[in-house]
PDB file of N, CA and C in Angstrom:
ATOM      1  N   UNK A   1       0.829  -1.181   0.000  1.00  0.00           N
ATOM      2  CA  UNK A   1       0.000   0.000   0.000  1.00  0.00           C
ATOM      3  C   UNK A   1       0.879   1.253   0.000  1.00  0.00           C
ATOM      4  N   UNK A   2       0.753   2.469  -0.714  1.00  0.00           N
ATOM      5  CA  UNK A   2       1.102   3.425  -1.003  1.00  0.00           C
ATOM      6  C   UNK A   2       1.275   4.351   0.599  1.00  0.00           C
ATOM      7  N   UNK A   3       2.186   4.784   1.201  1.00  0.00           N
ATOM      8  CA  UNK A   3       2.057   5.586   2.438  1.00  0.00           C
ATOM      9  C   UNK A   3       1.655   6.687   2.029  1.00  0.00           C
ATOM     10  N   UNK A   4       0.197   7.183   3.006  1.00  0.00           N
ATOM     11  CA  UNK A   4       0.199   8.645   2.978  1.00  0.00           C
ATOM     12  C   UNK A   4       0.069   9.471   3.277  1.00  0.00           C
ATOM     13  N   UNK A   5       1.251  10.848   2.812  1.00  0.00           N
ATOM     14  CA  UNK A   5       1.889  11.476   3.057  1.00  0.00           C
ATOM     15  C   UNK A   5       1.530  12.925   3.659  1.00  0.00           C
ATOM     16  N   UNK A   6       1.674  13.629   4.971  1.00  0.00           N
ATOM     17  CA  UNK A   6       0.831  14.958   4.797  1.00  0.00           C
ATOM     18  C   UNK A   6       1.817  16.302   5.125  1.00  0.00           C
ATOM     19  N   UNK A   7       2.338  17.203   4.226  1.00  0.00           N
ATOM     20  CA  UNK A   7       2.923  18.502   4.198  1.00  0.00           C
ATOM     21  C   UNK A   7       2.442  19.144   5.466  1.00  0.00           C
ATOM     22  N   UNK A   8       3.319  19.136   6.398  1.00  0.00           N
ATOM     23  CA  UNK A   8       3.177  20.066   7.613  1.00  0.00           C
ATOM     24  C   UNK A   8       3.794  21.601   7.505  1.00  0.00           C
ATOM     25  N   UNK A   9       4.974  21.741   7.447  1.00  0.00           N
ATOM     26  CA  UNK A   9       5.390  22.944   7.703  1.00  0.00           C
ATOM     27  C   UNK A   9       6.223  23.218   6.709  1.00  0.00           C
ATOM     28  N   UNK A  10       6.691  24.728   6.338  1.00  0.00           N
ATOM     29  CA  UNK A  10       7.819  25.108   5.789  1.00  0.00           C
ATOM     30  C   UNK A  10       8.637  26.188   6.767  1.00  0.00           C
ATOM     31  N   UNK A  11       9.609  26.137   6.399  1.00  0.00           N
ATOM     32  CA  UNK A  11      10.486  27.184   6.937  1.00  0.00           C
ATOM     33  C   UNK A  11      11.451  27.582   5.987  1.00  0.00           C
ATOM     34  N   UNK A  12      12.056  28.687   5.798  1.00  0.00           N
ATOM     35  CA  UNK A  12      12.630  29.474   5.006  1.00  0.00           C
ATOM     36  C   UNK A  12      14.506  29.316   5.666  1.00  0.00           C
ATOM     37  N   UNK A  13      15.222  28.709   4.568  1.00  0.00           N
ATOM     38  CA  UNK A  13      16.584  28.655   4.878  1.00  0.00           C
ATOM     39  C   UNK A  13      17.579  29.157   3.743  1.00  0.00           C
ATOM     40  N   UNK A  14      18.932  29.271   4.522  1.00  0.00           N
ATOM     41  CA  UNK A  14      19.622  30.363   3.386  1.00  0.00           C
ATOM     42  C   UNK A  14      20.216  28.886   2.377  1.00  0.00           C
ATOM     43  N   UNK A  15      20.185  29.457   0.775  1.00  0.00           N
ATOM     44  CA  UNK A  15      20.113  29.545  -0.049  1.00  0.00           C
ATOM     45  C   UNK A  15      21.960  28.448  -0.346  1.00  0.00           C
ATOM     46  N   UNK A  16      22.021  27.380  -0.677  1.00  0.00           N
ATOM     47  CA  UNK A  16      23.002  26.895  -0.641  1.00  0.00           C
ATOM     48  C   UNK A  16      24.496  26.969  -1.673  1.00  0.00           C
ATOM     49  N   UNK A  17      23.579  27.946  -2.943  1.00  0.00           N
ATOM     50  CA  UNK A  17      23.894  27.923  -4.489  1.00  0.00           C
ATOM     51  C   UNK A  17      23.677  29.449  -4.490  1.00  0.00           C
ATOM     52  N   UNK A  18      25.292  29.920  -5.181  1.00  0.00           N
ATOM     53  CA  UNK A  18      24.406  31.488  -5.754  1.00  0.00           C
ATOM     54  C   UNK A  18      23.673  31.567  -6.916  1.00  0.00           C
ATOM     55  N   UNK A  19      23.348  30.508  -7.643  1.00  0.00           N
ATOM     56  CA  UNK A  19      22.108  30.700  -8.735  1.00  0.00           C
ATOM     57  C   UNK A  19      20.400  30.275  -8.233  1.00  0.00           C
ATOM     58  N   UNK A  20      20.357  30.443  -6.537  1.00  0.00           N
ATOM     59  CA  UNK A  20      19.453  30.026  -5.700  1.00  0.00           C
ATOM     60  C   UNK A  20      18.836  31.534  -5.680  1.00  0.00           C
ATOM     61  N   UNK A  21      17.797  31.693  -5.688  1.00  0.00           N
ATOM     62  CA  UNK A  21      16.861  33.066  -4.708  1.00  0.00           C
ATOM     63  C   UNK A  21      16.852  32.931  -3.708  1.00  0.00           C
ATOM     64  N   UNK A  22      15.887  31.580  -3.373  1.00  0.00           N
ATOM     65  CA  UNK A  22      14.944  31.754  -2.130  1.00  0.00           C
ATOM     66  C   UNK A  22      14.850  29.890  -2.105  1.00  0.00           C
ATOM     67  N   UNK A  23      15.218  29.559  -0.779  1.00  0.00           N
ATOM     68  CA  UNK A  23      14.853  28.432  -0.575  1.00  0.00           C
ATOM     69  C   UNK A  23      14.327  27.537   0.981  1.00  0.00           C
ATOM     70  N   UNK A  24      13.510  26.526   1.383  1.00  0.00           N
ATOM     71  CA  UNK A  24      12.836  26.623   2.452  1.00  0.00           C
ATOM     72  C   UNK A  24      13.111  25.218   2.849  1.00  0.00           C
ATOM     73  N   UNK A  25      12.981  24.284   3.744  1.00  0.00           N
ATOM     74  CA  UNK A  25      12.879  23.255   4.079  1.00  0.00           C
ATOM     75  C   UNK A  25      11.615  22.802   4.461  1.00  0.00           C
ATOM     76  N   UNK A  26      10.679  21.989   4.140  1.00  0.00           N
ATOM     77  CA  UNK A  26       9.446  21.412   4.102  1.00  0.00           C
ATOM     78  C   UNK A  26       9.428  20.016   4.905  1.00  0.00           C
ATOM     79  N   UNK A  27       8.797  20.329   5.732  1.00  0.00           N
ATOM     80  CA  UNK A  27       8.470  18.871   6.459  1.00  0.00           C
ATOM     81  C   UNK A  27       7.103  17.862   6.213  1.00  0.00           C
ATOM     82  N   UNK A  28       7.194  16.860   6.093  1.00  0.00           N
ATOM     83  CA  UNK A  28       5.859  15.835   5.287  1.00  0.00           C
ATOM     84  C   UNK A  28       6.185  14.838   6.524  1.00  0.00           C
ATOM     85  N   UNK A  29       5.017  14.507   7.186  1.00  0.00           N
ATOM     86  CA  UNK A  29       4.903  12.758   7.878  1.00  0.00           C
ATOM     87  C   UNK A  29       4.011  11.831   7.046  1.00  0.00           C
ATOM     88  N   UNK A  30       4.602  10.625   7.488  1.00  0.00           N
ATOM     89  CA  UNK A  30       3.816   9.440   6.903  1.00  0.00           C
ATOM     90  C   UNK A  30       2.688   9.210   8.289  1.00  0.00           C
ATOM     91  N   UNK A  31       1.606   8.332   8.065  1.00  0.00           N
ATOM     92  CA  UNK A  31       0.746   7.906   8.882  1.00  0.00           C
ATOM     93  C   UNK A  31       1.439   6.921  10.142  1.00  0.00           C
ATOM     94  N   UNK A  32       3.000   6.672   9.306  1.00  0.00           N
ATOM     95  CA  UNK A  32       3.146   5.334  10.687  1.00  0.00           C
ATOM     96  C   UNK A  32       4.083   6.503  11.694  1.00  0.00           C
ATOM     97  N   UNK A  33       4.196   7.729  11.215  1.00  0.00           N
ATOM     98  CA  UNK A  33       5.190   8.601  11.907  1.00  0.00           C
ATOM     99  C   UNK A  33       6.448   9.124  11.504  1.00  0.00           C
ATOM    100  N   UNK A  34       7.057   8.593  10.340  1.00  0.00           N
ATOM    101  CA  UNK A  34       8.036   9.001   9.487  1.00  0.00           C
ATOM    102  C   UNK A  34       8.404  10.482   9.402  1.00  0.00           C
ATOM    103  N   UNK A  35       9.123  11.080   9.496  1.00  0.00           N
ATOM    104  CA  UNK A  35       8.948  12.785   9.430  1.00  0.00           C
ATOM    105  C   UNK A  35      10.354  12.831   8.049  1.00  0.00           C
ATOM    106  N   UNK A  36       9.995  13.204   6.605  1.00  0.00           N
ATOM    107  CA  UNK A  36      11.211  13.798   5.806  1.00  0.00           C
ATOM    108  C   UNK A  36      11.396  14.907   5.600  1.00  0.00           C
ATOM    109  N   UNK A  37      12.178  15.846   5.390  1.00  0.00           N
ATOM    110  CA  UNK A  37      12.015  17.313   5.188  1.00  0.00           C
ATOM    111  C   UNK A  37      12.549  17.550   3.132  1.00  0.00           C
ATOM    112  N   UNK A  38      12.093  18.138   2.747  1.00  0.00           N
ATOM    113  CA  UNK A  38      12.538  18.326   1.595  1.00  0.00           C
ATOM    114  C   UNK A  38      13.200  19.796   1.238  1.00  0.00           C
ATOM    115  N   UNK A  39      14.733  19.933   0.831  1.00  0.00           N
ATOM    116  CA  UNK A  39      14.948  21.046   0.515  1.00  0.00           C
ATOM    117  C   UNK A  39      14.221  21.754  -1.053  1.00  0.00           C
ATOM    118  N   UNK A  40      13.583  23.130  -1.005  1.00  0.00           N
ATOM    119  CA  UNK A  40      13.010  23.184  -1.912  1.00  0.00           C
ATOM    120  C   UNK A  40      13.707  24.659  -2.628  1.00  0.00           C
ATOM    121  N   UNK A  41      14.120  24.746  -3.325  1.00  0.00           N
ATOM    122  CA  UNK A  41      15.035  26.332  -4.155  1.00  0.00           C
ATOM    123  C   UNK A  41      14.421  26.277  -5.481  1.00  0.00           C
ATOM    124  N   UNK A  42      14.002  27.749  -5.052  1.00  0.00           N
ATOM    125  CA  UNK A  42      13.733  29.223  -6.260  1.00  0.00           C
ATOM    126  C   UNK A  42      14.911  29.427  -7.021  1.00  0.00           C
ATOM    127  N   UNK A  43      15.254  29.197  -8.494  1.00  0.00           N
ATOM    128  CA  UNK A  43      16.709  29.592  -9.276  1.00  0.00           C
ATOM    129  C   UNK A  43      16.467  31.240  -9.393  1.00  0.00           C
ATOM    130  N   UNK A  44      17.361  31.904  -9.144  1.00  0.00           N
ATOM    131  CA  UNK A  44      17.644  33.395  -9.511  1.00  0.00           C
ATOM    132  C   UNK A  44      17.348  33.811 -10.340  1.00  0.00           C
ATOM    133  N   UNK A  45      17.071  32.753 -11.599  1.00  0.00           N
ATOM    134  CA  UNK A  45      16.596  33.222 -13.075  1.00  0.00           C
ATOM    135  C   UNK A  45      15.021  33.050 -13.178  1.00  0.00           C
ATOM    136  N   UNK A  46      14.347  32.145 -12.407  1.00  0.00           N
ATOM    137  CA  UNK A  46      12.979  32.202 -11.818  1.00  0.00           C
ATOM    138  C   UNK A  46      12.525  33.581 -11.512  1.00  0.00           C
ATOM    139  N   UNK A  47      13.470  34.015 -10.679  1.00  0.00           N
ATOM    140  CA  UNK A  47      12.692  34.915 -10.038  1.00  0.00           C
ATOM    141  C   UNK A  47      12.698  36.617 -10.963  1.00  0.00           C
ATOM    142  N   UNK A  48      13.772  36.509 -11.842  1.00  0.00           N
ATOM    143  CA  UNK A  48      14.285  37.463 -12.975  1.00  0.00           C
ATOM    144  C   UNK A  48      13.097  37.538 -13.799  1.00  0.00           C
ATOM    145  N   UNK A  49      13.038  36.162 -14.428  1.00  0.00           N
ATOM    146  CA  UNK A  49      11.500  35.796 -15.465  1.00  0.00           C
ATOM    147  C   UNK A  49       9.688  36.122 -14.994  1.00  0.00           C
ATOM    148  N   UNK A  50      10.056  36.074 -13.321  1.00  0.00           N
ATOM    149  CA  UNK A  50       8.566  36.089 -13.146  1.00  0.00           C
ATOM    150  C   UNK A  50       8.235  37.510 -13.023  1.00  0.00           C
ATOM    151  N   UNK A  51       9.340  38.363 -12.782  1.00  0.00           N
ATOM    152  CA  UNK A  51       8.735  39.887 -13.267  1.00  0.00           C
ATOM    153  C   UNK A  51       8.154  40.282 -14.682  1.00  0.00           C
ATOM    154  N   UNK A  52       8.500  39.896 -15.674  1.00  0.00           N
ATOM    155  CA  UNK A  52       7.886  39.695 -16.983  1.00  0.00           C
ATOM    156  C   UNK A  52       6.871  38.872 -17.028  1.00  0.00           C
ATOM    157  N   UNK A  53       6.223  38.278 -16.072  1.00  0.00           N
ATOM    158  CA  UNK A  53       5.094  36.899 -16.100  1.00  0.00           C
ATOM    159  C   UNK A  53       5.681  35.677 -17.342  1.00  0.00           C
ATOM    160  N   UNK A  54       7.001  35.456 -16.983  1.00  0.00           N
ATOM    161  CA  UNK A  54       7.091  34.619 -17.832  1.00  0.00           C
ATOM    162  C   UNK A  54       7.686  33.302 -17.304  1.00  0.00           C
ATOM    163  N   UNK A  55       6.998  32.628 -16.487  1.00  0.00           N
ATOM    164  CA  UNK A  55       7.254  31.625 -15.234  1.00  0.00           C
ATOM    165  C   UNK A  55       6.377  31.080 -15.046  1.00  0.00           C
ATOM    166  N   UNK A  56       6.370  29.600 -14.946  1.00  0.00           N
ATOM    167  CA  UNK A  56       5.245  28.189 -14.785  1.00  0.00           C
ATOM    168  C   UNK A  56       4.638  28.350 -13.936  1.00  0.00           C
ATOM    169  N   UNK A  57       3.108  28.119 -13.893  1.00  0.00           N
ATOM    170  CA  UNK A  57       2.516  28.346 -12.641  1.00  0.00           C
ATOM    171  C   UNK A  57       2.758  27.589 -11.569  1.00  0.00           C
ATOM    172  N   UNK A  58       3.263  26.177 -11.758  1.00  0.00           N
ATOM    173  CA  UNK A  58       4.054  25.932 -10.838  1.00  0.00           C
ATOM    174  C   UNK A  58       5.172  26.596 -10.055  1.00  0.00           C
ATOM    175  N   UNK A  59       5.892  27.167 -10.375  1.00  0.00           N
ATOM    176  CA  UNK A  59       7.003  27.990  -9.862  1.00  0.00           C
ATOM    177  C   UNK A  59       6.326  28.922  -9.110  1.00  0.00           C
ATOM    178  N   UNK A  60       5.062  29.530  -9.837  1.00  0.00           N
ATOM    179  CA  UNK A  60       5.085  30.887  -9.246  1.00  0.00           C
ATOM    180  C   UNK A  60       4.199  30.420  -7.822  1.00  0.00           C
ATOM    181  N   UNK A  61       3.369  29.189  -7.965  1.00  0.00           N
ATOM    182  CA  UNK A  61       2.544  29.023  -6.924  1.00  0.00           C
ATOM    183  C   UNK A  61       3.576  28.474  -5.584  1.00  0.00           C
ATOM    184  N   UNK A  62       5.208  27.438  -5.866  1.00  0.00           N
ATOM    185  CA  UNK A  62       5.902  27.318  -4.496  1.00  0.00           C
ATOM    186  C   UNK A  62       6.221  28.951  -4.177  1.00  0.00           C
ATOM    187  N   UNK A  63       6.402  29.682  -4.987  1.00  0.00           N
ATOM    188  CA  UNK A  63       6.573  30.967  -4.396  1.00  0.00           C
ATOM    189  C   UNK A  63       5.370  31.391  -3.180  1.00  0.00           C
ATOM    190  N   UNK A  64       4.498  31.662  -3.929  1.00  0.00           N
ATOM    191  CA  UNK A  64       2.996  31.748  -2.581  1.00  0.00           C
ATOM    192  C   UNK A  64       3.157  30.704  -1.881  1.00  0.00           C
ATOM    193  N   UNK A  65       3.161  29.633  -1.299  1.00  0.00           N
ATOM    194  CA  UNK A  65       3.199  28.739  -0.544  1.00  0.00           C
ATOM    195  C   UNK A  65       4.603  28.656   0.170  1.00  0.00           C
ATOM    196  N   UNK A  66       5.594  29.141  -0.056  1.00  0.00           N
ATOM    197  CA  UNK A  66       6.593  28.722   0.421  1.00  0.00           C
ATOM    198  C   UNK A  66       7.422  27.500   0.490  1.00  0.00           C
ATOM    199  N   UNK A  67       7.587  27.110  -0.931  1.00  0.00           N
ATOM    200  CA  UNK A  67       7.949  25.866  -1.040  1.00  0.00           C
ATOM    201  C   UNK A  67       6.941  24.402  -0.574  1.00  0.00           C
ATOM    202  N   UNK A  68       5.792  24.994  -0.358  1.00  0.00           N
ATOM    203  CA  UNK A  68       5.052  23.379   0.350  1.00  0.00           C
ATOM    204  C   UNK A  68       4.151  22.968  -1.224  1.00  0.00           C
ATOM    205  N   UNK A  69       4.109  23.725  -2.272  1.00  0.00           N
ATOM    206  CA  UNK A  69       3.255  23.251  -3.390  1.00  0.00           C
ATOM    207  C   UNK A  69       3.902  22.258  -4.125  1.00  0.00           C
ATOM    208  N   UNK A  70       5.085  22.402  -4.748  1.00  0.00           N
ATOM    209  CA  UNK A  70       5.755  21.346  -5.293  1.00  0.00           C
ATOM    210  C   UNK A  70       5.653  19.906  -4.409  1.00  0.00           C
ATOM    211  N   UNK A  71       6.027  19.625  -3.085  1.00  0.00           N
ATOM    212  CA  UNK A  71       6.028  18.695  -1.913  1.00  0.00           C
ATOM    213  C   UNK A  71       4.692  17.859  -2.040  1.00  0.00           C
ATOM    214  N   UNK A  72       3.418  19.011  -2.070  1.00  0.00           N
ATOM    215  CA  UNK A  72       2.213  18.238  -2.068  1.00  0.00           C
ATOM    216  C   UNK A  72       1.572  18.047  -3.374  1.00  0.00           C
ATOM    217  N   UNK A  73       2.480  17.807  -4.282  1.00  0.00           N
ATOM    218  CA  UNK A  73       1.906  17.528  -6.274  1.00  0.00           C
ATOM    219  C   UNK A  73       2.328  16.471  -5.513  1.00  0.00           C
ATOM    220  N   UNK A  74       4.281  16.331  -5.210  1.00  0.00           N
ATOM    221  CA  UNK A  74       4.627  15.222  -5.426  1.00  0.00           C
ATOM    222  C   UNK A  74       4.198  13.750  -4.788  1.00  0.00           C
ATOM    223  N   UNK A  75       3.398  14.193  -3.444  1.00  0.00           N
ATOM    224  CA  UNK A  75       2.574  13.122  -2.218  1.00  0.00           C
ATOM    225  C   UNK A  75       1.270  12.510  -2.752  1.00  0.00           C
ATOM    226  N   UNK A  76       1.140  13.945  -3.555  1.00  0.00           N
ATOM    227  CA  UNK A  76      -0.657  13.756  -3.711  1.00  0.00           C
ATOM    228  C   UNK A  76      -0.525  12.235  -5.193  1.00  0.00           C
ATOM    229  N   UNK A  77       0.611  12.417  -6.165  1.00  0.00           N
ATOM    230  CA  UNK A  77       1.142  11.591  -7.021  1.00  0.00           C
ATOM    231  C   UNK A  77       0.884   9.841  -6.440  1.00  0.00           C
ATOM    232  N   UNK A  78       1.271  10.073  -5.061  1.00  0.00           N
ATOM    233  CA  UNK A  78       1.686   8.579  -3.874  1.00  0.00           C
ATOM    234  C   UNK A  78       3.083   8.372  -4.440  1.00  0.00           C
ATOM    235  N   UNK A  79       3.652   9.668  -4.698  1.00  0.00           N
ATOM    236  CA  UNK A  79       5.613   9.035  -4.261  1.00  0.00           C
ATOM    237  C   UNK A  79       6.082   9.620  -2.588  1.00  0.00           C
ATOM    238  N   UNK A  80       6.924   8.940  -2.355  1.00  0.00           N
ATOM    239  CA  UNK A  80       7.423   9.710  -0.801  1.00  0.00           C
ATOM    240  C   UNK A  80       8.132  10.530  -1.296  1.00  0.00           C
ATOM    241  N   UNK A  81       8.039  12.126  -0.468  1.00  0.00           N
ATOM    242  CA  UNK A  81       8.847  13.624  -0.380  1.00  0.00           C
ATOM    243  C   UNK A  81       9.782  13.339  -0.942  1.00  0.00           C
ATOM    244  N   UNK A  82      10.352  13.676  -2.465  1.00  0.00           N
ATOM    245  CA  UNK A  82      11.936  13.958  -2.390  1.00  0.00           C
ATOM    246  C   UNK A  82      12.655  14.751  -1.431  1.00  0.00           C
ATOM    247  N   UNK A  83      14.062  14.524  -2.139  1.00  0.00           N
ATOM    248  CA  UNK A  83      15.037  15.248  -0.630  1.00  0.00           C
ATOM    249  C   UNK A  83      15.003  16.841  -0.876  1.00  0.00           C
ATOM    250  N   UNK A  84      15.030  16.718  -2.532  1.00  0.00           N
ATOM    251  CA  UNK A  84      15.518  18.160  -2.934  1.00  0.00           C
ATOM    252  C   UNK A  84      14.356  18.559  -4.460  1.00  0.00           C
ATOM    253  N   UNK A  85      13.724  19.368  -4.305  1.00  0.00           N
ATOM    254  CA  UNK A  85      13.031  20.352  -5.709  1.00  0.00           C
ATOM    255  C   UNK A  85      13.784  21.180  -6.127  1.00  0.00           C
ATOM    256  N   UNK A  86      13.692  21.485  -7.280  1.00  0.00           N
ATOM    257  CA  UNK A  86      14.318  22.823  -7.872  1.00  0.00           C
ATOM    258  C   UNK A  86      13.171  23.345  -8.951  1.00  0.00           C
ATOM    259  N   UNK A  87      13.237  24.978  -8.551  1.00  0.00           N
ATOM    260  CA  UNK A  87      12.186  25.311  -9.605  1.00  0.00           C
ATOM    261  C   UNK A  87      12.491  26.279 -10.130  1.00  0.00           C
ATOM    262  N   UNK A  88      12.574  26.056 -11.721  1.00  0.00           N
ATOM    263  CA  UNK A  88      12.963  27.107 -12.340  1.00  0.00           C
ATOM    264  C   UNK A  88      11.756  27.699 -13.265  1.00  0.00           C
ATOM    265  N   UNK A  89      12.312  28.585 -14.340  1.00  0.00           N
ATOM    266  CA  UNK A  89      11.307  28.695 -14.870  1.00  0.00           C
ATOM    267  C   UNK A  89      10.175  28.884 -15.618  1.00  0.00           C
ATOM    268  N   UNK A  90      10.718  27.238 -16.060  1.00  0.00           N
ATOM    269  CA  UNK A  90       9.770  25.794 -16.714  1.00  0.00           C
ATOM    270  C   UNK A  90       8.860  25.308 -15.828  1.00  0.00           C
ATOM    271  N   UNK A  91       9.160  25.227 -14.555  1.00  0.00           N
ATOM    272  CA  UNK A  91       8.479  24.466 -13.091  1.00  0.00           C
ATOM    273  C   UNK A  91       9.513  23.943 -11.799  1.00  0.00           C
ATOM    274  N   UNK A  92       8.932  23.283 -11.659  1.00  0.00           N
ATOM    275  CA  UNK A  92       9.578  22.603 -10.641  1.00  0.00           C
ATOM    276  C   UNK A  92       9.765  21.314 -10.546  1.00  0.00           C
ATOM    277  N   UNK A  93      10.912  20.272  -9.939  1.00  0.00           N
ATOM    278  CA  UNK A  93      11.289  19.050 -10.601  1.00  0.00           C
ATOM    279  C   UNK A  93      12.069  18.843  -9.451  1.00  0.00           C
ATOM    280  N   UNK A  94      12.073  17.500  -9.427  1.00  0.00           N
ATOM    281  CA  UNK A  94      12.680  16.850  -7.865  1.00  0.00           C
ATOM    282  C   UNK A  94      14.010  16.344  -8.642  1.00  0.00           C
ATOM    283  N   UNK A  95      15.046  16.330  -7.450  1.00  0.00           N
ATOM    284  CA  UNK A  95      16.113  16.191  -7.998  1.00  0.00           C
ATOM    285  C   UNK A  95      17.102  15.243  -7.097  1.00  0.00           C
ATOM    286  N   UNK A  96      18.306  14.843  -7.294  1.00  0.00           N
ATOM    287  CA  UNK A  96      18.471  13.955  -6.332  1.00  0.00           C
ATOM    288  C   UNK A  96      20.029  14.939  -5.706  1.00  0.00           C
TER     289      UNK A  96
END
């Protein structure tokens, strides 16, 4: 059976890459208690493009959410939290 997964929190952490904006750590539990956090980063060129509105609505929506939208496509799918998203901007895409 598929575990499933529920997006609790985000929090906002500094940026590991200087082609990073903005990036947050996201926490998801499983039902048996599992807790993963997923690092989630905004590319600098994301955030360049979305002043022109020229950025995936994916991208622009982890922006409003704070990194927890990408996290809950990928749960709602029934895969477990990747470690790491990146969203540029085309979208957003889990990465290893």
């Amino acid at each position: 059976m598929t575990e499933k997964w529920r997006v609790r929190e985000s929090k906002r952490v500094t940026p590991e890459k200087k082609d990073v904006w903005a990036s947050w750590s996201v926490r998801s539990t499983a039902s048996d208690g599992r807790e993963v956090w997923t690092r989630v980063d905004v590319s600098r060129e994301a955030m360049n493009r979305l002043e022109r509105g020229d950025v995936a609505d994916a991208t622009r929506q982890a922006l409003r959410t704070q990194g927890r939208s990408p996290v809950e496509a990928a749960v709602k799918q029934g895969d477990d939290p990747p470690a790491r998203i990146v969203c540029t901007p085309t979208g957003c895409k889990a990465r290893a």
